[in-house]
C-alpha atoms as a PDB file:
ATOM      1  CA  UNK A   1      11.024  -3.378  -4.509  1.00  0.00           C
ATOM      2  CA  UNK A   2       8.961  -6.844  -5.052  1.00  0.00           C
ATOM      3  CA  UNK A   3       5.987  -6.984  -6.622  1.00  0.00           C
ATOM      4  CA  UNK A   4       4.128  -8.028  -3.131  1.00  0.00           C
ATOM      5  CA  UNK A   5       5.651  -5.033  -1.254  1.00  0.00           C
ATOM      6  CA  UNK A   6       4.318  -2.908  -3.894  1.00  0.00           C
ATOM      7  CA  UNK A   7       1.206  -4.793  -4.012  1.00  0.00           C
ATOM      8  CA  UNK A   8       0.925  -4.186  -0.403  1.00  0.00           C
ATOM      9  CA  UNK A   9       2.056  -0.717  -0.461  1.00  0.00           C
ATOM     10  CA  UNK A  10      -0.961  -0.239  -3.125  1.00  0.00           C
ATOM     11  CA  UNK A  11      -3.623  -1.806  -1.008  1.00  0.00           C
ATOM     12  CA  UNK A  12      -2.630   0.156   2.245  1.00  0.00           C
ATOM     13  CA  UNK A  13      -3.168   3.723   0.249  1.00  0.00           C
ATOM     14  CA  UNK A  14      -6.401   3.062  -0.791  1.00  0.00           C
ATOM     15  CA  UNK A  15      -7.664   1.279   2.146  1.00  0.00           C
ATOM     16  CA  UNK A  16      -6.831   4.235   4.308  1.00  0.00           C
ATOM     17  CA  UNK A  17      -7.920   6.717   1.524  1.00  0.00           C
ATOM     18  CA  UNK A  18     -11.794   4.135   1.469  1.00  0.00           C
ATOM     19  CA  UNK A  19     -11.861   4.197   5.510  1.00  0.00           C
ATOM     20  CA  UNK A  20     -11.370   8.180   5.583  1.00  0.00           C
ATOM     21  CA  UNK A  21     -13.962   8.929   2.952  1.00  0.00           C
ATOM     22  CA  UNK A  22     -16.571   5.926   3.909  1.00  0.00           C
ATOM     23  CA  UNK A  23     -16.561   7.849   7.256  1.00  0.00           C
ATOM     24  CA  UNK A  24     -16.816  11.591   6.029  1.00  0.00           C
ATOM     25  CA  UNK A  25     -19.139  10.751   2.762  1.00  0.00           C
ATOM     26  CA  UNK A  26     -20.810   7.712   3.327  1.00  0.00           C
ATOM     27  CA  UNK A  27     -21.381   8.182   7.267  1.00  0.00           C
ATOM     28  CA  UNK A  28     -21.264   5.488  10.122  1.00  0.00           C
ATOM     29  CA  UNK A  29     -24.732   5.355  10.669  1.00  0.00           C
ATOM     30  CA  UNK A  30     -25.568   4.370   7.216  1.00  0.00           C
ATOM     31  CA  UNK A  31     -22.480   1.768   7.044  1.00  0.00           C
ATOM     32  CA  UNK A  32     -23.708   0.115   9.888  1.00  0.00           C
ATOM     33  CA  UNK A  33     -27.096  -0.313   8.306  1.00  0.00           C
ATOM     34  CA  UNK A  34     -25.809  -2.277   5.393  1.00  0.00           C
ATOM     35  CA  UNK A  35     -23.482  -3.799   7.223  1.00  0.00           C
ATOM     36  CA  UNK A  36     -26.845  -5.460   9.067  1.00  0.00           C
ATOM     37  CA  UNK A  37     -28.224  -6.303   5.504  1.00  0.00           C
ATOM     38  CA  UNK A  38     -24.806  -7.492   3.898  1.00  0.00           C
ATOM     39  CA  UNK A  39     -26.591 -10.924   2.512  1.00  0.00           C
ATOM     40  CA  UNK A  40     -30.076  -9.610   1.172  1.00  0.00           C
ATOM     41  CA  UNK A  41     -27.488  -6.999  -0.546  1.00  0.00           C
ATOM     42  CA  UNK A  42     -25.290  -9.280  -1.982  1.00  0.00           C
ATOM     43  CA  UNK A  43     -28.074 -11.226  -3.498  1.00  0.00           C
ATOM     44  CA  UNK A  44     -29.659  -7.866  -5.374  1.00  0.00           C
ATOM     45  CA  UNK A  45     -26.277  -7.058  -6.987  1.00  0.00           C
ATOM     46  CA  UNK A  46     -25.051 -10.941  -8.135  1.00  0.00           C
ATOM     47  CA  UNK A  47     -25.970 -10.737 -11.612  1.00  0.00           C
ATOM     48  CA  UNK A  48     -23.935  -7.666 -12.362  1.00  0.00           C
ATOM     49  CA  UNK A  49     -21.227  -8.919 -10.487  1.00  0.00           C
ATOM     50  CA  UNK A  50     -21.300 -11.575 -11.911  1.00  0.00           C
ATOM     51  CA  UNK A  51     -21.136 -10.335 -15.659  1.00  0.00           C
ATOM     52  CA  UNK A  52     -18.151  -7.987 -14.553  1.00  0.00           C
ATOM     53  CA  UNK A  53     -16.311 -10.703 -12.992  1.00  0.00           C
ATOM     54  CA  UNK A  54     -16.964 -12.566 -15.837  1.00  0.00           C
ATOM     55  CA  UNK A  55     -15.089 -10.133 -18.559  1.00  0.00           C
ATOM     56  CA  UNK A  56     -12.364  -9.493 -16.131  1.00  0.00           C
ATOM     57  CA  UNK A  57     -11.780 -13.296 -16.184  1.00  0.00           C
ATOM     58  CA  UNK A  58     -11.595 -13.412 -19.753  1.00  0.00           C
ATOM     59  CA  UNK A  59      -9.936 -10.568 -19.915  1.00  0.00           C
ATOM     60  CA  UNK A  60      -7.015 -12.169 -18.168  1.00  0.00           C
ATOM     61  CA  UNK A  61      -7.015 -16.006 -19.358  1.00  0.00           C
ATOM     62  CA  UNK A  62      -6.767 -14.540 -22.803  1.00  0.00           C
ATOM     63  CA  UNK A  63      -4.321 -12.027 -22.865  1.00  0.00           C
ATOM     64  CA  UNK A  64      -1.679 -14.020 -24.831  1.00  0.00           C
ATOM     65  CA  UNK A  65      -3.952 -14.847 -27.448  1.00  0.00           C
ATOM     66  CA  UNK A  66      -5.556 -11.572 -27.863  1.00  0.00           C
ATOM     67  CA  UNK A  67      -1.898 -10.044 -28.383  1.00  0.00           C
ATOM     68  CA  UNK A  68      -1.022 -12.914 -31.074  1.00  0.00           C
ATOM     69  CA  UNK A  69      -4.421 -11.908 -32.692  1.00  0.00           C
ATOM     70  CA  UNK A  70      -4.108  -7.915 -31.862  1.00  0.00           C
ATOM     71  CA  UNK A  71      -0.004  -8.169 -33.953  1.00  0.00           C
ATOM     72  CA  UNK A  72      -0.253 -11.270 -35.842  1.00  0.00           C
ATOM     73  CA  UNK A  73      -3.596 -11.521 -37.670  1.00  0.00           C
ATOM     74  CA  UNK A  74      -4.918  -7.784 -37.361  1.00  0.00           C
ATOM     75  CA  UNK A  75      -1.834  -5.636 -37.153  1.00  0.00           C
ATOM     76  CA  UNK A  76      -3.631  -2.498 -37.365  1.00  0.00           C
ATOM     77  CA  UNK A  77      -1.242   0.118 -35.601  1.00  0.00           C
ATOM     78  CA  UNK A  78      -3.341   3.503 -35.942  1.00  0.00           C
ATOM     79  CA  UNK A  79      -1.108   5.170 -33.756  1.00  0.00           C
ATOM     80  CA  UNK A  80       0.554   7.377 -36.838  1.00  0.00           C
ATOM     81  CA  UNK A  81      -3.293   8.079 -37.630  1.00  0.00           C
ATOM     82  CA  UNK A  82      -3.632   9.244 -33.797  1.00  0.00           C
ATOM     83  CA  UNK A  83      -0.426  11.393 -33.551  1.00  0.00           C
ATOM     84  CA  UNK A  84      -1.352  12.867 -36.850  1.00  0.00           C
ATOM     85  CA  UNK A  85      -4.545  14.115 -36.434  1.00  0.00           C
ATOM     86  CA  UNK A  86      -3.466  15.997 -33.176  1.00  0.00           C
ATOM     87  CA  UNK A  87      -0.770  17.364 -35.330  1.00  0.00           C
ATOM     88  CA  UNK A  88      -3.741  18.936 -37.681  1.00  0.00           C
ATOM     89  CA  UNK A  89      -5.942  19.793 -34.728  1.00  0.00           C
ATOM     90  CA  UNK A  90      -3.377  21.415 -32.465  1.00  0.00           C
ATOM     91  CA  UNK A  91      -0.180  23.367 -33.273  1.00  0.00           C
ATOM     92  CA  UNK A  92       1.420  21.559 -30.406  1.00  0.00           C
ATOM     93  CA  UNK A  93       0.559  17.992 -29.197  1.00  0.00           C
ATOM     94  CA  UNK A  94      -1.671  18.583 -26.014  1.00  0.00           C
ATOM     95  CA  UNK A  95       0.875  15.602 -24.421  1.00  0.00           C
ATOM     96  CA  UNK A  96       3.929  18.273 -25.305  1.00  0.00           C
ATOM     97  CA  UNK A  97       2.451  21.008 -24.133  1.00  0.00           C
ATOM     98  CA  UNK A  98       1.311  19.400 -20.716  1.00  0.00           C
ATOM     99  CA  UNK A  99       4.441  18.141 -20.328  1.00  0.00           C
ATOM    100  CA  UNK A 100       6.250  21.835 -20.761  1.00  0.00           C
ATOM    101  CA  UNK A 101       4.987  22.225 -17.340  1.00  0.00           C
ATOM    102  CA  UNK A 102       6.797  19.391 -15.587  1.00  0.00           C
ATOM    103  CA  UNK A 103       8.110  19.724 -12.120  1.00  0.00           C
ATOM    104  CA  UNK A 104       8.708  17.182  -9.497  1.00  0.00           C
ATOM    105  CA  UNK A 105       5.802  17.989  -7.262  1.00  0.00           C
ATOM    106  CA  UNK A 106       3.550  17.976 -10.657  1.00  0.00           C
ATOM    107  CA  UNK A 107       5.067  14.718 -11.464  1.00  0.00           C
ATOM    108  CA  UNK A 108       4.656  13.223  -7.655  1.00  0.00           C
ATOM    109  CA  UNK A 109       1.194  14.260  -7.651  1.00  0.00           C
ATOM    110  CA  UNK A 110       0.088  13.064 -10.914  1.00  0.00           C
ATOM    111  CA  UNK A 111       1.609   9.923 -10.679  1.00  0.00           C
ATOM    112  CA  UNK A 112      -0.281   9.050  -7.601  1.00  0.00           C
ATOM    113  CA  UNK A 113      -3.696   9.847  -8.823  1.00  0.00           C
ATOM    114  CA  UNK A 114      -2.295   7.497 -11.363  1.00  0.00           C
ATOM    115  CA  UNK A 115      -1.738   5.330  -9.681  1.00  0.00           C
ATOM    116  CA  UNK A 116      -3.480   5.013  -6.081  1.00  0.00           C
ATOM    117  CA  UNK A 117      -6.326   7.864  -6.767  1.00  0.00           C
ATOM    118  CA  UNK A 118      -7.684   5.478  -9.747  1.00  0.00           C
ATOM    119  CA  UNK A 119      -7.858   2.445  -7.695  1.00  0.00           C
ATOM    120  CA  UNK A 120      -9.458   4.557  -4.938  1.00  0.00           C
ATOM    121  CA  UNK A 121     -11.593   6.199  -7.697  1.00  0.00           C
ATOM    122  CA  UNK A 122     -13.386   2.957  -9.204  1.00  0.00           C
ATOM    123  CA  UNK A 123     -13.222   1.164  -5.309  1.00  0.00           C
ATOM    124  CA  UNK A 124     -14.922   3.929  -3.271  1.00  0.00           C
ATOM    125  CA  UNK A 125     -18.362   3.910  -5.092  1.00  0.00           C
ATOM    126  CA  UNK A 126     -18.914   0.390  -4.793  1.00  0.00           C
ATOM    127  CA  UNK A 127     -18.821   0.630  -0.995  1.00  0.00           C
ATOM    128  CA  UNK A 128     -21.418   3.790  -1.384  1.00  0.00           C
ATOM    129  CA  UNK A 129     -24.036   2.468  -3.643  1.00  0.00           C
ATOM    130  CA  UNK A 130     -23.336  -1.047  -1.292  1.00  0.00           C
ATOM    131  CA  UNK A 131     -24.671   1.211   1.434  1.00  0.00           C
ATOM    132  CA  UNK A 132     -27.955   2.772   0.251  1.00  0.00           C
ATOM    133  CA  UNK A 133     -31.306   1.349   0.765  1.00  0.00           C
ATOM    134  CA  UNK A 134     -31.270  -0.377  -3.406  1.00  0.00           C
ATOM    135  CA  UNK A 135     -29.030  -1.778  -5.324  1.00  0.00           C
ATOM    136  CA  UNK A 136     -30.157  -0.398  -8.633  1.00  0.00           C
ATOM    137  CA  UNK A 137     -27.051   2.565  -8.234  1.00  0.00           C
ATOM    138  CA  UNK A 138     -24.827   0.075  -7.887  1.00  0.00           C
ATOM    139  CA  UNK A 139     -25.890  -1.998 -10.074  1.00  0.00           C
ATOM    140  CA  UNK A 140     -25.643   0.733 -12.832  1.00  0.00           C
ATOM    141  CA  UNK A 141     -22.296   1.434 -11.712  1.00  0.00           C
ATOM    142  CA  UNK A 142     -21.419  -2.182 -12.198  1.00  0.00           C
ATOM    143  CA  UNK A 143     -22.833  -2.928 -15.568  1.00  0.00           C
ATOM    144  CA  UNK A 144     -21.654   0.575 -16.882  1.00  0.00           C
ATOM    145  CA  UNK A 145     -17.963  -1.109 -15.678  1.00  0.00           C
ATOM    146  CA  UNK A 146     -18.561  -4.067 -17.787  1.00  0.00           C
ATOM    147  CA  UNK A 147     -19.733  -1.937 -21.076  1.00  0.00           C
ATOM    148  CA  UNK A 148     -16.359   0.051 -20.580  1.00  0.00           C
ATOM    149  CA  UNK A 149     -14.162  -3.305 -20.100  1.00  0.00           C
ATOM    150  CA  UNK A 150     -15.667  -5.072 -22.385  1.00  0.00           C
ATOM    151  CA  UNK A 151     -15.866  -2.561 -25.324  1.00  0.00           C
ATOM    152  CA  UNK A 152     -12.295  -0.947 -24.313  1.00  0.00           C
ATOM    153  CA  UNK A 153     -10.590  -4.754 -24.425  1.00  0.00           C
ATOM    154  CA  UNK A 154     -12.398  -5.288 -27.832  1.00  0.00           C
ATOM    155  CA  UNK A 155     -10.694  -1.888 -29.063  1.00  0.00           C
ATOM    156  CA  UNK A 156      -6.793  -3.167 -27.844  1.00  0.00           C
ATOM    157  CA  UNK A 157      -7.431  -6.287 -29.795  1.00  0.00           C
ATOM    158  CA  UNK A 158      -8.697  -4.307 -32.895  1.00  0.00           C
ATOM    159  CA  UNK A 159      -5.970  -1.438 -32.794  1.00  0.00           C
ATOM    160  CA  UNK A 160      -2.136  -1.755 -32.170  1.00  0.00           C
ATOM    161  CA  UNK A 161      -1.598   2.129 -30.120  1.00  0.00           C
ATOM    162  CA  UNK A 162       1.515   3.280 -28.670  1.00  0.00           C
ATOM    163  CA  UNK A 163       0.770   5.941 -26.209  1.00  0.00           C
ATOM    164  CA  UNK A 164       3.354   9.027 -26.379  1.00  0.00           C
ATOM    165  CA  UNK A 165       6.698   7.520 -24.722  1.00  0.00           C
ATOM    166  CA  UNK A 166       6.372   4.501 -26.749  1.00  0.00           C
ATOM    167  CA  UNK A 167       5.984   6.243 -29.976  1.00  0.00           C
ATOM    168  CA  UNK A 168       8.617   9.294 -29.829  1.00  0.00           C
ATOM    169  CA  UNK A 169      10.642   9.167 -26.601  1.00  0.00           C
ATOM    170  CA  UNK A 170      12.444  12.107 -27.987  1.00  0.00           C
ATOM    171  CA  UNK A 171       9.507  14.374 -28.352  1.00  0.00           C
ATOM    172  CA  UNK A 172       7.104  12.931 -25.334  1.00  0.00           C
ATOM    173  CA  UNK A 173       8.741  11.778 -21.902  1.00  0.00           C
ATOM    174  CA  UNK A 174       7.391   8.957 -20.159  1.00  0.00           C
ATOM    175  CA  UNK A 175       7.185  10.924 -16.724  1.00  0.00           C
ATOM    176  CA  UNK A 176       5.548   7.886 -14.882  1.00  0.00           C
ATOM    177  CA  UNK A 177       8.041   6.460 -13.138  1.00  0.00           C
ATOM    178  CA  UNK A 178      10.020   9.267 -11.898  1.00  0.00           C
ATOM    179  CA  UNK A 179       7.714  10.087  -9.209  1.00  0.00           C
ATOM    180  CA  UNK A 180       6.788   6.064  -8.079  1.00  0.00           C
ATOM    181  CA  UNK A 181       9.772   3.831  -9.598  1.00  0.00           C
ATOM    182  CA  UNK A 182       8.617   1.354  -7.741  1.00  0.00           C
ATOM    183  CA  UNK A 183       5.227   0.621  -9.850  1.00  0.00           C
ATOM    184  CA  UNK A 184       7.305  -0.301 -12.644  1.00  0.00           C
ATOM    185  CA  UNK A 185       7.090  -3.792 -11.641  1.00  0.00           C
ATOM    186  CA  UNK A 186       2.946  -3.832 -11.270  1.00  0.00           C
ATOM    187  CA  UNK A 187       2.511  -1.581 -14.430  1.00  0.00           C
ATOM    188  CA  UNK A 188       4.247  -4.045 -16.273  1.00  0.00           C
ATOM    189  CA  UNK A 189       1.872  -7.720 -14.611  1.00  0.00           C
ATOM    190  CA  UNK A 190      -1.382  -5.451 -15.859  1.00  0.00           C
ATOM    191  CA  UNK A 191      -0.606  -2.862 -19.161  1.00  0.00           C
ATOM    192  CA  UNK A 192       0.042  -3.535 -22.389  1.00  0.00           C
ATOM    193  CA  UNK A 193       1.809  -0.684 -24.286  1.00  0.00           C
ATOM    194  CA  UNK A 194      -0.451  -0.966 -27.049  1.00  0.00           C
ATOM    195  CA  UNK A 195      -3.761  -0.782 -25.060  1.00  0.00           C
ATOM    196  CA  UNK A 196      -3.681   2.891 -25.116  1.00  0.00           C
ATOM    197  CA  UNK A 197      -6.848   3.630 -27.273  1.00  0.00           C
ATOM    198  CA  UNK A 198      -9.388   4.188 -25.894  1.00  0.00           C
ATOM    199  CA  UNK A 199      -7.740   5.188 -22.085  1.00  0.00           C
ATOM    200  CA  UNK A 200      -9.434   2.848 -19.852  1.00  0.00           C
ATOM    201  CA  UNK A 201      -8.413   5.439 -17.013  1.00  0.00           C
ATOM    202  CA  UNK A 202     -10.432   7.832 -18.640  1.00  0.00           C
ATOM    203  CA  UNK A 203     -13.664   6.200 -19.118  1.00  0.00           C
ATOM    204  CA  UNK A 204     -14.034   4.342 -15.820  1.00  0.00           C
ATOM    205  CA  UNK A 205     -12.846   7.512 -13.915  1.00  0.00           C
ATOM    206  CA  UNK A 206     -15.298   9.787 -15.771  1.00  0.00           C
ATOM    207  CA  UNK A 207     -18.213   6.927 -15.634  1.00  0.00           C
ATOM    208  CA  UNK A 208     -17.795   7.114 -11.972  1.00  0.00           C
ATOM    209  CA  UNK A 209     -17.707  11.118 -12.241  1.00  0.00           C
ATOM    210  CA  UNK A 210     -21.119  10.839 -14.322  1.00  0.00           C
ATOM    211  CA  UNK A 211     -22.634   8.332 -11.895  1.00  0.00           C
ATOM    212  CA  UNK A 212     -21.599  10.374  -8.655  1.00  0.00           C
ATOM    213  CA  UNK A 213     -23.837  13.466 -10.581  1.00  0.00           C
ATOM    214  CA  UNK A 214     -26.425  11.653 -11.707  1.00  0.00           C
ATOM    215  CA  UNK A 215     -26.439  10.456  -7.376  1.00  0.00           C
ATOM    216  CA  UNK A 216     -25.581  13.997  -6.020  1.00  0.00           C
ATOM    217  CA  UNK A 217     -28.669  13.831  -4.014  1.00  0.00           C
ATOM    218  CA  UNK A 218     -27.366  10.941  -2.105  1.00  0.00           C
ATOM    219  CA  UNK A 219     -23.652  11.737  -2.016  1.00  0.00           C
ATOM    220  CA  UNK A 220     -23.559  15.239  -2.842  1.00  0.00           C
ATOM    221  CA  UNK A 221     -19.830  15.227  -1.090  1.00  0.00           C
ATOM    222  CA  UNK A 222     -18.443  12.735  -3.527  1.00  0.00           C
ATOM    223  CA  UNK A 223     -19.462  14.707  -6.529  1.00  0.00           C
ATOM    224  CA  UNK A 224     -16.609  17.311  -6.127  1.00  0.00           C
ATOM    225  CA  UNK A 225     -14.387  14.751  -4.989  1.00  0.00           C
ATOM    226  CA  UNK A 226     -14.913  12.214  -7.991  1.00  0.00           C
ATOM    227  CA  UNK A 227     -14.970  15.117  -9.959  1.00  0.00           C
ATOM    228  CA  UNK A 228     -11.376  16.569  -9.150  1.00  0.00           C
ATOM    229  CA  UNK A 229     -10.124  12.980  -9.306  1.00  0.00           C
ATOM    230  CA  UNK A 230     -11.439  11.964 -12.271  1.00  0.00           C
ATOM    231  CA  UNK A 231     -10.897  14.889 -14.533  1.00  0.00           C
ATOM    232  CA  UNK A 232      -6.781  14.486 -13.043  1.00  0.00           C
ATOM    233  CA  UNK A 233      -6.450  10.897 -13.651  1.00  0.00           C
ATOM    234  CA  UNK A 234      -7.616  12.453 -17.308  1.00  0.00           C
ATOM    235  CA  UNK A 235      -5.017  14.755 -17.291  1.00  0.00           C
ATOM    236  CA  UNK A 236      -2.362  12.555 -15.645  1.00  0.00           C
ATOM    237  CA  UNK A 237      -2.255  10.218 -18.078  1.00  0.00           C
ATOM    238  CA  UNK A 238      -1.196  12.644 -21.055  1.00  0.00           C
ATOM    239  CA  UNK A 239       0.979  14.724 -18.783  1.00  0.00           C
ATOM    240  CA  UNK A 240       2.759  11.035 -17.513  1.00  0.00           C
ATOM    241  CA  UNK A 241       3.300  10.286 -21.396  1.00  0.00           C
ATOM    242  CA  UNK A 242       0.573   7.263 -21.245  1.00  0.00           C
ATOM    243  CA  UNK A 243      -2.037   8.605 -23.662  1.00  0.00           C
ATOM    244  CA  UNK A 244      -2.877  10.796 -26.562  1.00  0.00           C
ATOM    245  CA  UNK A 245      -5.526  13.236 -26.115  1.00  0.00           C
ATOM    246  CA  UNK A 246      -7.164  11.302 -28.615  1.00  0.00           C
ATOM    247  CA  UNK A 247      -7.527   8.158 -26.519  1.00  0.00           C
ATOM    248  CA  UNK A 248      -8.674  10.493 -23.444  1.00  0.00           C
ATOM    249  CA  UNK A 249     -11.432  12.219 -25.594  1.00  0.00           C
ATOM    250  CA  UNK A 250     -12.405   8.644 -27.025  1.00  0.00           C
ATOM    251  CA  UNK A 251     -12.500   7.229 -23.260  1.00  0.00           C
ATOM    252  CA  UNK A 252     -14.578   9.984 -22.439  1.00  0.00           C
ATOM    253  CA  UNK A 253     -17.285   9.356 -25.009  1.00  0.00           C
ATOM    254  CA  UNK A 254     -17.214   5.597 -23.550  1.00  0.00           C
ATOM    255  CA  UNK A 255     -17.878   6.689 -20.167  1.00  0.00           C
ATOM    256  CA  UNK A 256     -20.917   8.229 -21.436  1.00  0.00           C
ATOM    257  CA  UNK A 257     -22.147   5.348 -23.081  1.00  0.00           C
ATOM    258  CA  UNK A 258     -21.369   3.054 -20.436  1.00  0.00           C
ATOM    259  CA  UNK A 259     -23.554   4.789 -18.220  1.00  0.00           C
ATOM    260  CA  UNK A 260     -26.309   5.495 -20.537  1.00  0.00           C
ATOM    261  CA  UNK A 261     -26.327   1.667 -20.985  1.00  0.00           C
ATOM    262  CA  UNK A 262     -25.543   0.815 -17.107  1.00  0.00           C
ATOM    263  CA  UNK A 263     -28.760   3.402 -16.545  1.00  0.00           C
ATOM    264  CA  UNK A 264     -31.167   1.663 -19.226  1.00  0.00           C
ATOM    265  CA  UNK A 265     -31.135  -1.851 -17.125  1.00  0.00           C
ATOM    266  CA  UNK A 266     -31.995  -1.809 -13.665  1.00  0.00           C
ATOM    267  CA  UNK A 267     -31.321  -5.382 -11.879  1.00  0.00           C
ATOM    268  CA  UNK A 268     -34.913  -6.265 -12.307  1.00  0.00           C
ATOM    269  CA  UNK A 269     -34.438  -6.058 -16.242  1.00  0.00           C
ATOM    270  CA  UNK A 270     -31.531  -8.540 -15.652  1.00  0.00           C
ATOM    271  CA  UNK A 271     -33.517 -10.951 -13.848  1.00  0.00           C
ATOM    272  CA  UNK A 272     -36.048 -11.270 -16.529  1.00  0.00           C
ATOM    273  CA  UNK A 273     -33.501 -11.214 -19.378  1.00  0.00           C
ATOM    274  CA  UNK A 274     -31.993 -14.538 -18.127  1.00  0.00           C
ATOM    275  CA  UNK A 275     -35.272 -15.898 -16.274  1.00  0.00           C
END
């Protein structure tokens, strides 16, 4: 399949997946109120665009040189450290022992939360905090993205990682593309295999977890929902061969910081910092 059918085939799931829960979470009424407000809204919430759009960008119109500078000048491959200290924590590997319980529904279903459930995961709460009457959620939300990103990207160019298949494929299958072959060809335009530590998955899945919490008064149906999603996406990417439990536990402790630091500046403080 081409990489614009699968493209396609990405952006259909998820837009039917954001229609169906704008509707049941969010609510009509209030999504034609900011619908009425779009401009005034998309004024409050520039600046952390802004700086999101801003690492993404650099993100991407760097990537060959951080690799040259991530293999040629730092070449620091901790992933013996990583499989070795799960060794001495655990009598099995946690990515083993997931993967003991492999079946082809399993493998379906944790390859699309993978895949399409992330993508819905980090997409849906944008359109939520877009809707309520401030954009200081969102704005958190936004800024506690960047923080991940940019401390996350910082880690791949500082450590060489090989997630499980990469490292043994003897002892850890990569289970990935058995259920959706057909993501092989975008999986390869956006991942590194070394940019396993921390798992990126991980902390922006559990960030929005933490966020929809912290918001349950306002969305109190997307907290079990993010929840479920978020701590599968987790689990998906050790049982899928992706990640050590290492790099999920690490992830998780970004998520926290990312919103502790996405919670500390409201737009306001932005405004000033720059004015």
């Amino acid at each position: 399949m081409a990489l614009a059918s699968v493209v396609l085939q990405l952006a259909l799931v998820v837009a039917t997946m954001l229609v169906t829960a704008a509707l049941v979470v969010i609510g009509p009424r209030r999504l034609v109120t900011a619908l009425q407000d779009v401009r005034w809204r998309l004024e409050m919430c520039l600046l952390p665009v802004a700086a999101l759009a801003l690492v993404l960008f650099l993100r991407w119109s760097t990537v060959d040189i951080a690799v040259r500078i991530e293999h040629r000048v730092l070449g620091n491959n901790i992933t013996p450290q990583l499989f070795e200290l799960e060794q001495l924590l655990f009598p099995v590997n946690p990515v083993a022992v997931l993967q003991t319980f492999q079946s082809p529904e399993l493998t379906s279903f944790f390859a699309f939360v993978y895949i399409y459930g992330y993508a819905f995961l980090l997409l849906f709460p944008i359109v939520a905090y877009f809707a309520l009457e401030t954009m200081d959620d969102l704005s958190t939300l936004l800024l506690a993205f960047t923080v991940n990103y940019t401390i996350g990207l910082a880690c791949y160019v500082l450590f060489i990682a090989y997630g499980p298949r990469n490292f043994d494929p003897l002892l850890f299958e990569g289970l990935l593309y058995d259920g959706f072959p057909q993501m092989r060809r975008l999986t390869n335009q956006v991942n590194q295999s070394t940019n396993v530590f921390p798992s990126l998955h991980t902390s922006l899945s559990m960030t929005v977890f933490f966020l929809a919490w912290l918001t349950r008064k306002k969305y109190p149906l997307w907290v079990p929902v993010s929840g479920v999603l978020a701590i599968s996406i987790a689990v998906s990417t050790m049982y899928l061969g992706i990640h050590w439990f290492s790099d999920v536990v690490a992830g998780t402790v970004l998520a926290l910081i990312s919103v502790y630091i996405g919670r500390s500046y409201s737009i306001r403080d932005l405004r000033r910092s720059i004015g």
